[in-house]
C-alpha atoms as a PDB file:
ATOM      1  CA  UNK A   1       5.620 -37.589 -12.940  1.00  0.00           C
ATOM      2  CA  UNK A   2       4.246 -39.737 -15.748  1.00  0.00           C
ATOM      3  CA  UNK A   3       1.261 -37.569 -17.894  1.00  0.00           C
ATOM      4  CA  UNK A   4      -1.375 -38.973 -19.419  1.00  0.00           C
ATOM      5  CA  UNK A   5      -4.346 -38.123 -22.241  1.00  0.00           C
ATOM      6  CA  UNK A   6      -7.504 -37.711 -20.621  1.00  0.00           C
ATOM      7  CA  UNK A   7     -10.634 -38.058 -23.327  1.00  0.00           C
ATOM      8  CA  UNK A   8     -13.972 -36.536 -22.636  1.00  0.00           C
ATOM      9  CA  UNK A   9     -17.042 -37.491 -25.057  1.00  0.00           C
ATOM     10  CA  UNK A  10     -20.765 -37.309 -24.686  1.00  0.00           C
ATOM     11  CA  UNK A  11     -23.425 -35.333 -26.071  1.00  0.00           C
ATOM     12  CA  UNK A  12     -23.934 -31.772 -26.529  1.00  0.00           C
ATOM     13  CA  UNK A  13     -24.616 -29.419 -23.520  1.00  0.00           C
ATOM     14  CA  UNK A  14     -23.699 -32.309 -20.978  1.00  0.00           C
ATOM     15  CA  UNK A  15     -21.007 -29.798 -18.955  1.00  0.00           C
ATOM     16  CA  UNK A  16     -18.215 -31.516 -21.193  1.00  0.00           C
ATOM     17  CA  UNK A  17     -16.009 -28.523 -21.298  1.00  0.00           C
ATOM     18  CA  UNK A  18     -17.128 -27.373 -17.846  1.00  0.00           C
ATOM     19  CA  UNK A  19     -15.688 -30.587 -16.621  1.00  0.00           C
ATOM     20  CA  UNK A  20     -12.557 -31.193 -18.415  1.00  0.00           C
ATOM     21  CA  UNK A  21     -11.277 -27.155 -17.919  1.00  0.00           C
ATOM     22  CA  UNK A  22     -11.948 -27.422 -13.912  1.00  0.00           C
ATOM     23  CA  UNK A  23      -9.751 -30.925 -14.194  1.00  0.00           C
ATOM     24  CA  UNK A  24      -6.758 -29.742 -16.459  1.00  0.00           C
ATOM     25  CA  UNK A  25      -6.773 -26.689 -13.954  1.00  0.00           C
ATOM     26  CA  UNK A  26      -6.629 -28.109 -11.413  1.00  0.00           C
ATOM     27  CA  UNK A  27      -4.128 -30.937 -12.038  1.00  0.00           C
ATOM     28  CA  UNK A  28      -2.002 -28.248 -14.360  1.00  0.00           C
ATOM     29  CA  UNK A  29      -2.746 -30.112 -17.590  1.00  0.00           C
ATOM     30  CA  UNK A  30      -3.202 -27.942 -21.072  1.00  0.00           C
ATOM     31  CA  UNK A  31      -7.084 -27.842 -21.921  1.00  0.00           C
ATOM     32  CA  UNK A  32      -8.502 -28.595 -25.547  1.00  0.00           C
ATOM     33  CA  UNK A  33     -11.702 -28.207 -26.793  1.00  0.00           C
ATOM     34  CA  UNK A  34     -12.662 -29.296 -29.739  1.00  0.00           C
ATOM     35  CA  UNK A  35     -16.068 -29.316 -29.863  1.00  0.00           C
ATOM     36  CA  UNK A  36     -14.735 -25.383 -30.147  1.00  0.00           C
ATOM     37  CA  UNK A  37     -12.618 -25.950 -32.882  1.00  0.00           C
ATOM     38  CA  UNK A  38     -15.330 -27.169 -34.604  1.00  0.00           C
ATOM     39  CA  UNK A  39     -17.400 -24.548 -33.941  1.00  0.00           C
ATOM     40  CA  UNK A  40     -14.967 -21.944 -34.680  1.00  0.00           C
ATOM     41  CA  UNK A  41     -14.555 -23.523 -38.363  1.00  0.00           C
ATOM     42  CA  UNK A  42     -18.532 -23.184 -38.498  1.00  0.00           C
ATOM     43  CA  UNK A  43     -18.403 -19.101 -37.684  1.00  0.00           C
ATOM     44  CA  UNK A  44     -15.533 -18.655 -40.582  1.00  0.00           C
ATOM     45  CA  UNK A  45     -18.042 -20.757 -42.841  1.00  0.00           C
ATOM     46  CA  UNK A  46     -20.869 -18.228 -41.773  1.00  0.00           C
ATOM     47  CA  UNK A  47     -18.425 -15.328 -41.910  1.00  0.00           C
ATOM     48  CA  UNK A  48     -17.548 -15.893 -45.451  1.00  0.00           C
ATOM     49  CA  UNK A  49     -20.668 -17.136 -46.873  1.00  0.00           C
ATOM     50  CA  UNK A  50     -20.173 -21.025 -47.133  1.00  0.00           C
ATOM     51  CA  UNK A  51     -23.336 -21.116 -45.371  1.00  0.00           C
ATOM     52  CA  UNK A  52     -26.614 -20.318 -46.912  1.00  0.00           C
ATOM     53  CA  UNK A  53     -29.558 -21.284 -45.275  1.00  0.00           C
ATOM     54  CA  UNK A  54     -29.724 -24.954 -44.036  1.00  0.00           C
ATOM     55  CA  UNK A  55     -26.973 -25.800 -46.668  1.00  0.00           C
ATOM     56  CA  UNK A  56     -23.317 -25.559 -46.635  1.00  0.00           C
ATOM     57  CA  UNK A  57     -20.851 -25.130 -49.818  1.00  0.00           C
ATOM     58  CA  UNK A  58     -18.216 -27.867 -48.729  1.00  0.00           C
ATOM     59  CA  UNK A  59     -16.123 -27.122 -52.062  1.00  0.00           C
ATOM     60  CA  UNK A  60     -15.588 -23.934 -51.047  1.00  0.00           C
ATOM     61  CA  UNK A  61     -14.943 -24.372 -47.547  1.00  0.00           C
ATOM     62  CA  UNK A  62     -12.391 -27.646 -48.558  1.00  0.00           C
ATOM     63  CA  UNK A  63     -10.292 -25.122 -50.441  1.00  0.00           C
ATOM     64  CA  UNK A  64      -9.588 -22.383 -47.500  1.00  0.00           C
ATOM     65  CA  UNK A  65      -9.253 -24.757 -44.979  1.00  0.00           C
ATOM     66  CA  UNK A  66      -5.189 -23.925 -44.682  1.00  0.00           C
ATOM     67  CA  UNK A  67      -6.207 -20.780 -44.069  1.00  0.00           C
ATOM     68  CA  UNK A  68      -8.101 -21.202 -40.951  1.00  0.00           C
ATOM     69  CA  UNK A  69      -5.815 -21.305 -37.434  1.00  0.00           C
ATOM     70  CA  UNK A  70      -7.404 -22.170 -34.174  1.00  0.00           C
ATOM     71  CA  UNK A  71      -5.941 -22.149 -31.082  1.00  0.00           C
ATOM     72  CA  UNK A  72      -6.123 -21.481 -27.578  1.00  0.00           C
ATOM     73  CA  UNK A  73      -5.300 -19.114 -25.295  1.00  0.00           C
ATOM     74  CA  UNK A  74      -5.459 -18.924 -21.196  1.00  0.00           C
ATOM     75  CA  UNK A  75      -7.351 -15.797 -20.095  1.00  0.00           C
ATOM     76  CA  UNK A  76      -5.057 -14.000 -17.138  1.00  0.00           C
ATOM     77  CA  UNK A  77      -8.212 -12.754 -15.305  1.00  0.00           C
ATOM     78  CA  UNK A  78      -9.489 -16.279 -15.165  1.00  0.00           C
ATOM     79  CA  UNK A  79      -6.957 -19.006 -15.630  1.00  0.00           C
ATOM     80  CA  UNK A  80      -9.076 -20.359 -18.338  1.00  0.00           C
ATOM     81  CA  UNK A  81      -8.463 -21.330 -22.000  1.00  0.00           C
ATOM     82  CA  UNK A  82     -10.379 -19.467 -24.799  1.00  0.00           C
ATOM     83  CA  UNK A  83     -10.805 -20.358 -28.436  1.00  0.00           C
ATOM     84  CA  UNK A  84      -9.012 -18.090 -31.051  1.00  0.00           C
ATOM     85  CA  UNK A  85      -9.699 -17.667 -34.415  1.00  0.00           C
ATOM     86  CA  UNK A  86      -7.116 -16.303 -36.845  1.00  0.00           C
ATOM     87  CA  UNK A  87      -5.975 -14.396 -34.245  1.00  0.00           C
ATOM     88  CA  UNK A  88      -9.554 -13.044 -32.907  1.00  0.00           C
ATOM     89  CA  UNK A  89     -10.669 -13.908 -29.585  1.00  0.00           C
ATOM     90  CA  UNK A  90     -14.118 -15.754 -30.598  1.00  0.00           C
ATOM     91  CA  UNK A  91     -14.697 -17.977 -27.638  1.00  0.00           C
ATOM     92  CA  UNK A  92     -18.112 -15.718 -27.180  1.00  0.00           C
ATOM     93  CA  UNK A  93     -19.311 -15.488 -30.406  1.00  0.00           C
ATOM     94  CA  UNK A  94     -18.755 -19.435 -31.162  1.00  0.00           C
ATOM     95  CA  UNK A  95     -21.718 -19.976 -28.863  1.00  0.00           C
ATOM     96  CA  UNK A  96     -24.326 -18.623 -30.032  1.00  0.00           C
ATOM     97  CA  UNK A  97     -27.239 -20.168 -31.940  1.00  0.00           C
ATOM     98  CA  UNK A  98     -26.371 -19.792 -35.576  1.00  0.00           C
ATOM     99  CA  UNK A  99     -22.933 -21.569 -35.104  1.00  0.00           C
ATOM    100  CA  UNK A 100     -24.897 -24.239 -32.968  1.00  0.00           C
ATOM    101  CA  UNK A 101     -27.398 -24.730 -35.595  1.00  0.00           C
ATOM    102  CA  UNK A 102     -24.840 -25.457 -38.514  1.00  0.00           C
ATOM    103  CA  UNK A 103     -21.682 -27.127 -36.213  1.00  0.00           C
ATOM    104  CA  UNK A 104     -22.909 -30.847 -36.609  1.00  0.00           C
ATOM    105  CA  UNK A 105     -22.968 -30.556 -40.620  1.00  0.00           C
ATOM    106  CA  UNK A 106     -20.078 -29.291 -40.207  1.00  0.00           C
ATOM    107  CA  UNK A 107     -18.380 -31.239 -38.117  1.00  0.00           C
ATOM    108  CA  UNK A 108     -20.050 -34.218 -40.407  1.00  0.00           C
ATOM    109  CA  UNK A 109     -17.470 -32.758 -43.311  1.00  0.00           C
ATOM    110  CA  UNK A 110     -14.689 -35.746 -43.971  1.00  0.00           C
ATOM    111  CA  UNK A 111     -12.096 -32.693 -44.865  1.00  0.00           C
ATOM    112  CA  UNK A 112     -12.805 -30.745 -41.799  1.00  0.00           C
ATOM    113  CA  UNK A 113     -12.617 -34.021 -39.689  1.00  0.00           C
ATOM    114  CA  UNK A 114      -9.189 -34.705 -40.971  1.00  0.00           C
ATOM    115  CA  UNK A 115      -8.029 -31.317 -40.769  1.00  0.00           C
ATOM    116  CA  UNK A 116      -8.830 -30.527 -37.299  1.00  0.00           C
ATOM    117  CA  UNK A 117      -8.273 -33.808 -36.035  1.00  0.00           C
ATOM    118  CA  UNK A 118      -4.712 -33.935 -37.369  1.00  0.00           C
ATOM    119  CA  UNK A 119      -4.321 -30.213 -35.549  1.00  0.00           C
ATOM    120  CA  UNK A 120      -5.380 -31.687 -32.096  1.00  0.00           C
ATOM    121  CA  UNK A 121      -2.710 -34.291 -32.124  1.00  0.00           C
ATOM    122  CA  UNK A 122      -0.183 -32.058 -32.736  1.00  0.00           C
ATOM    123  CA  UNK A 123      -1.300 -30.350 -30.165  1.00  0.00           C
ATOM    124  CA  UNK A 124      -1.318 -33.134 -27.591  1.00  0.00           C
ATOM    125  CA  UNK A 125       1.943 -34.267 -28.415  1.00  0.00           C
ATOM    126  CA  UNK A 126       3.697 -35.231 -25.038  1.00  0.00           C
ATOM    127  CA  UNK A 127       0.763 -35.800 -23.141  1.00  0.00           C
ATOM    128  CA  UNK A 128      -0.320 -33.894 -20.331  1.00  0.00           C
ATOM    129  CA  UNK A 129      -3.979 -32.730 -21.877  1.00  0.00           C
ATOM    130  CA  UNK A 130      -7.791 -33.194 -21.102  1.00  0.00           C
ATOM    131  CA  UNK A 131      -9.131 -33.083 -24.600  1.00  0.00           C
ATOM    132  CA  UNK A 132     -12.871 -33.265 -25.055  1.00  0.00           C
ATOM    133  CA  UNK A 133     -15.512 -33.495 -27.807  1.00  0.00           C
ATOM    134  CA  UNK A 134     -17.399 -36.453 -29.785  1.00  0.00           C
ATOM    135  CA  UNK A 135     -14.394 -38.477 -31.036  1.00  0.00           C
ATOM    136  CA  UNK A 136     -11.492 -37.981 -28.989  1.00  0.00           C
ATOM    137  CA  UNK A 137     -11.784 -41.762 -27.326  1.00  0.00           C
ATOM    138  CA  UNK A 138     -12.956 -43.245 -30.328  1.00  0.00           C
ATOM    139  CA  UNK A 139     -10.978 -42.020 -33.076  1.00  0.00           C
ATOM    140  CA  UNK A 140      -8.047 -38.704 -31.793  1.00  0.00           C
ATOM    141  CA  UNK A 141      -6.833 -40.708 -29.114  1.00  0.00           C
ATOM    142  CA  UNK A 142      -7.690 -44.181 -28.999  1.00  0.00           C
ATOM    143  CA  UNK A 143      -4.902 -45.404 -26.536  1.00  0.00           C
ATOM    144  CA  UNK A 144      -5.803 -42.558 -24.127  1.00  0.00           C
ATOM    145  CA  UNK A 145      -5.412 -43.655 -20.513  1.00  0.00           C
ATOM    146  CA  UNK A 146      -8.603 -42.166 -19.081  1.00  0.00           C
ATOM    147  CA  UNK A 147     -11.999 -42.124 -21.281  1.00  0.00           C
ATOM    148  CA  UNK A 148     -14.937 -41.018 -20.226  1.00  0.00           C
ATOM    149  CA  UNK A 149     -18.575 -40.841 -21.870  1.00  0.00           C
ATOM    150  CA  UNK A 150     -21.153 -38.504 -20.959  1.00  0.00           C
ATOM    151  CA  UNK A 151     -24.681 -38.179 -21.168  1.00  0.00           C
ATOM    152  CA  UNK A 152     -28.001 -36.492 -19.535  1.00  0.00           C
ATOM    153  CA  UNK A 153     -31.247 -36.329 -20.889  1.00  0.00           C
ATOM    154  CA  UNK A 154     -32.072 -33.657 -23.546  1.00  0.00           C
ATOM    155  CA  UNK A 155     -34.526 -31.559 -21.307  1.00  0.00           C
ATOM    156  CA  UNK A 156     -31.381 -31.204 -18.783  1.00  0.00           C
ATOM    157  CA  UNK A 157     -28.831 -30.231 -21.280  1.00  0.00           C
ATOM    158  CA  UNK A 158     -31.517 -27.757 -22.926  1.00  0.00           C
ATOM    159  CA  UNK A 159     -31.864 -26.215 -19.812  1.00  0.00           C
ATOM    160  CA  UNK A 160     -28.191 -25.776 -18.469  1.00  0.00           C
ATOM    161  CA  UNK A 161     -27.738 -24.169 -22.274  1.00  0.00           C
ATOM    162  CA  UNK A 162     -30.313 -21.991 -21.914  1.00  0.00           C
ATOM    163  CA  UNK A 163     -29.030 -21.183 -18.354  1.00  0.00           C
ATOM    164  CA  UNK A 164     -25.611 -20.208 -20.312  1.00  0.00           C
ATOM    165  CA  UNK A 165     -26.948 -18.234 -22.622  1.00  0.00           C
ATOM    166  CA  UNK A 166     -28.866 -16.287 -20.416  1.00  0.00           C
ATOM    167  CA  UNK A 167     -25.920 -15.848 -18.332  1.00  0.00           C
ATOM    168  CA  UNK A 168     -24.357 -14.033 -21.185  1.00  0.00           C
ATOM    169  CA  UNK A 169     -26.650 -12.202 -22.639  1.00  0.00           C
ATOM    170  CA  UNK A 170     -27.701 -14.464 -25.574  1.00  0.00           C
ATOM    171  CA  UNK A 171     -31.205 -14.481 -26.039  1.00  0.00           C
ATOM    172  CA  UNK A 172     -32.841 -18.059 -26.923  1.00  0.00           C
ATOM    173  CA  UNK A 173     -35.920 -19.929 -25.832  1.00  0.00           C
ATOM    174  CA  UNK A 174     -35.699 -23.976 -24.293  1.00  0.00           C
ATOM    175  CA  UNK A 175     -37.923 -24.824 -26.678  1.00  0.00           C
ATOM    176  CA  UNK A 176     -34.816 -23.684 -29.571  1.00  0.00           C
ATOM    177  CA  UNK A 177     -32.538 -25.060 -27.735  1.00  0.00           C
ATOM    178  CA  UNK A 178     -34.144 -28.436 -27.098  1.00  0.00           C
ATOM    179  CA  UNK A 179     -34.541 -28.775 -30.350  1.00  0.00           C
ATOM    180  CA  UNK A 180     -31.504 -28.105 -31.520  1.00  0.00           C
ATOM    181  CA  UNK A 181     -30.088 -30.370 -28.904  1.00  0.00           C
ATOM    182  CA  UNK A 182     -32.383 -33.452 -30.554  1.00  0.00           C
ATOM    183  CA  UNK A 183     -31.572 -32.675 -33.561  1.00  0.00           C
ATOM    184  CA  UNK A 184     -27.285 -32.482 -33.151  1.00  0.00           C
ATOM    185  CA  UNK A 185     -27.773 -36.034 -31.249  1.00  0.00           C
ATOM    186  CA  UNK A 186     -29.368 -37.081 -34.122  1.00  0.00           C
ATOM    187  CA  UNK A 187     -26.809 -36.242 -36.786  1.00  0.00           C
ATOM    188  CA  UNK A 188     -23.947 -37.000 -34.237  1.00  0.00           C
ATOM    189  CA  UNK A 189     -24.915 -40.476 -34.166  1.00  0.00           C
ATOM    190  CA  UNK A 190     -25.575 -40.807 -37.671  1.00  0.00           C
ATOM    191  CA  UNK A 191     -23.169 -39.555 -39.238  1.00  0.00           C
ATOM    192  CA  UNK A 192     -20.804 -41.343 -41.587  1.00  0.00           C
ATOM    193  CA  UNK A 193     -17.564 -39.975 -40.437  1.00  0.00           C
ATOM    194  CA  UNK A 194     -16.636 -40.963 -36.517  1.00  0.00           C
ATOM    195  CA  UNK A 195     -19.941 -40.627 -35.785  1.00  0.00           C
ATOM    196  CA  UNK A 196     -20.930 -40.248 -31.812  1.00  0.00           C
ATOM    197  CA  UNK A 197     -20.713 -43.417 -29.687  1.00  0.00           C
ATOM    198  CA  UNK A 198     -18.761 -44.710 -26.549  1.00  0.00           C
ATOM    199  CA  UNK A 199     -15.672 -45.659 -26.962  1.00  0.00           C
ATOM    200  CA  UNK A 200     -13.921 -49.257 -25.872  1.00  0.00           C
ATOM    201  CA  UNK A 201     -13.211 -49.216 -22.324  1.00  0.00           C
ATOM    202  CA  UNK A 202     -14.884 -45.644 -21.703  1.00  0.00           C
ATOM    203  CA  UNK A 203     -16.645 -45.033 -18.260  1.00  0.00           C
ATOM    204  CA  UNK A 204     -20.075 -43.770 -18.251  1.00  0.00           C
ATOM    205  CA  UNK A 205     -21.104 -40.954 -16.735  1.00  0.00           C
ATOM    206  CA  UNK A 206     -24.763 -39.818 -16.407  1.00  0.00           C
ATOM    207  CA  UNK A 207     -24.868 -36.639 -15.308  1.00  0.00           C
ATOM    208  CA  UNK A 208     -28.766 -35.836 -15.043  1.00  0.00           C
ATOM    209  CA  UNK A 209     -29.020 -35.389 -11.343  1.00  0.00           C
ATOM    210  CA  UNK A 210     -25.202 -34.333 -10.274  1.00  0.00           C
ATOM    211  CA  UNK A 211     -24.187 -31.095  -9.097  1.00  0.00           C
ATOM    212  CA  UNK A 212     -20.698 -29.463 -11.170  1.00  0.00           C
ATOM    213  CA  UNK A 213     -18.856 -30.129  -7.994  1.00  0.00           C
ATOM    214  CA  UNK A 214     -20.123 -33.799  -7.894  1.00  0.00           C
ATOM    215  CA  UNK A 215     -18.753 -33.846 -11.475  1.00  0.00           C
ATOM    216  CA  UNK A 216     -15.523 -32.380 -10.655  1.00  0.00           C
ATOM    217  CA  UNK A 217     -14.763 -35.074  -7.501  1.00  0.00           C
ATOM    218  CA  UNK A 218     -16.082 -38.092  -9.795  1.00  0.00           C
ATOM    219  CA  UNK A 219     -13.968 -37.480 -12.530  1.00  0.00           C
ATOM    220  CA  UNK A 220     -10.575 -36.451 -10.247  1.00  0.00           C
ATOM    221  CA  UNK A 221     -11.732 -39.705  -8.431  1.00  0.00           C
ATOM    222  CA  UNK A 222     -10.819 -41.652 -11.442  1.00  0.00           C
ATOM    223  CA  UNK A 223      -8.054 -39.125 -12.741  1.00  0.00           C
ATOM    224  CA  UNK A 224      -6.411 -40.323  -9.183  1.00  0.00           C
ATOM    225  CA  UNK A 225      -7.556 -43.922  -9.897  1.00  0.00           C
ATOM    226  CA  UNK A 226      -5.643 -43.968 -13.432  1.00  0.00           C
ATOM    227  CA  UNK A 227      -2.521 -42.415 -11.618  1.00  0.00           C
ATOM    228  CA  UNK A 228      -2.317 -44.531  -9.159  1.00  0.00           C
ATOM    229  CA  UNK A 229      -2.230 -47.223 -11.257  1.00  0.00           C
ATOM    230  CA  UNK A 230       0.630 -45.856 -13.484  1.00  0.00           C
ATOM    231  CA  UNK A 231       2.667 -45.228 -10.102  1.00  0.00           C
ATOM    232  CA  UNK A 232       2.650 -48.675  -9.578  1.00  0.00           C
ATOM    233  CA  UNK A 233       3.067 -49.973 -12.648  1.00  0.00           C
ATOM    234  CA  UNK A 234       6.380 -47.752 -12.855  1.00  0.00           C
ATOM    235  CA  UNK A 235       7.724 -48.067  -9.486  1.00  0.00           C
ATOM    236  CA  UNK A 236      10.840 -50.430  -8.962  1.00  0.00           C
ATOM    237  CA  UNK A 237       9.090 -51.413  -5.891  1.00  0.00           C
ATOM    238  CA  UNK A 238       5.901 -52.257  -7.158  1.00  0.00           C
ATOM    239  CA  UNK A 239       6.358 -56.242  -6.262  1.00  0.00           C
ATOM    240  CA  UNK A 240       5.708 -56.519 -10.353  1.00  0.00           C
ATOM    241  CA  UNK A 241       8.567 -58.332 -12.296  1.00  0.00           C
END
């Protein structure tokens, strides 16, 4: 059966990763989050003192960046991916507040852009992957056969975050997290590397007032859609030609 590249962007907290991990389960696709990756380069920049205060040493950082390996690993007990770094299971730590604070001036870095976008294209070689983060329709993957955009307003995402974090034992207020939410839309959009927009031929999904299963039948709804289409367009039979 013919695979395809399935690219998920939006905004922060939207349920990006929530969404694409339930649909590369469940049509036996390999999951990639970048929006992970990125974050996971932020905790090695905290972890070895590139970050100080609201500033980041990008020299510094530029020069290790060979020596930082990311990748991702399906947890047995749940069937889901999780984000390694060097080795180290980090997929809790990466989401906490510090790393969300400093990812999008990060992420803004030229160098780390190329470096990590370079890695997830390696890793989606042969299809078969739900990728998603801010870029991956506009500038990773391009010519992927399904893109979707998503959005919600900030007061929403703040509070599904929050929600998380709680879940997990993370202590943080909505009133952080909203902020911090305003404030990464802000520099997504702005910056001057692949900054945050929707990419040509994306659908739009607004997500303010859906449930996660709504989600989860939407997006297989045009997963099938996309398929369907490819059948055809492959099948001897198709009355095409």
């Amino acid at each position: 059966m013919k695979k395809i590249i399935v690219a998920i962007d939006g905004f922060s907290s939207c349920g990006k990763s929530t969404m694409a991990k339930d649909l590369a389960h469940e049509i036996k696709y390999t999951y990639i989050d970048t929006g992970a990756m990125y974050r996971a380069v932020t905790l090695y920049a905290l972890r070895n003192g590139f970050i100080k205060g609201d500033k980041s040493d990008a020299s510094d950082l530029e020069k290790v960046m060979t020596d930082i390996a990311i990748s991702f690993q399906i947890n047995p007990s749940t069937g889901f991916t999780e984000t390694y770094l060097n080795g180290e299971n980090v997929e809790q730590e990466i989401r906490r507040m510090e790393v969300a604070n400093h990812v999008s001036s990060i992420a803004a870095l030229p160098f780390v852009r190329a470096s990590l976008v370079e890695k997830q294209r390696l890793m989606s070689m042969g299809k078969g992957v739900v990728m998603d983060g801010r870029d991956i329709g506009t500038v990773v993957f391009p010519d992927a056969e399904l893109k979707i955009f998503v959005t919600a307003t900030p007061e929403v995402r703040a509070q599904r975050r929050l929600d998380e974090l709680d879940a997990k034992g993370v202590s943080a207020s909505f009133e952080e997290i909203l902020e911090n939410i305003k404030n990464r839309d802000y520099q997504d959009m702005t910056r001057n590397v692949a900054p945050l927009r929707k990419a040509d031929g994306a659908l739009v999904l607004d997500n303010t007032d859906m449930t996660v299963s709504e989600q989860k039948n939407w997006l297989m709804e045009q997963y099938n859609r996309v398929m369907d289409c490819a059948t055809k367009r492959m099948s001897p039979f198709s009355g095409e030609g």
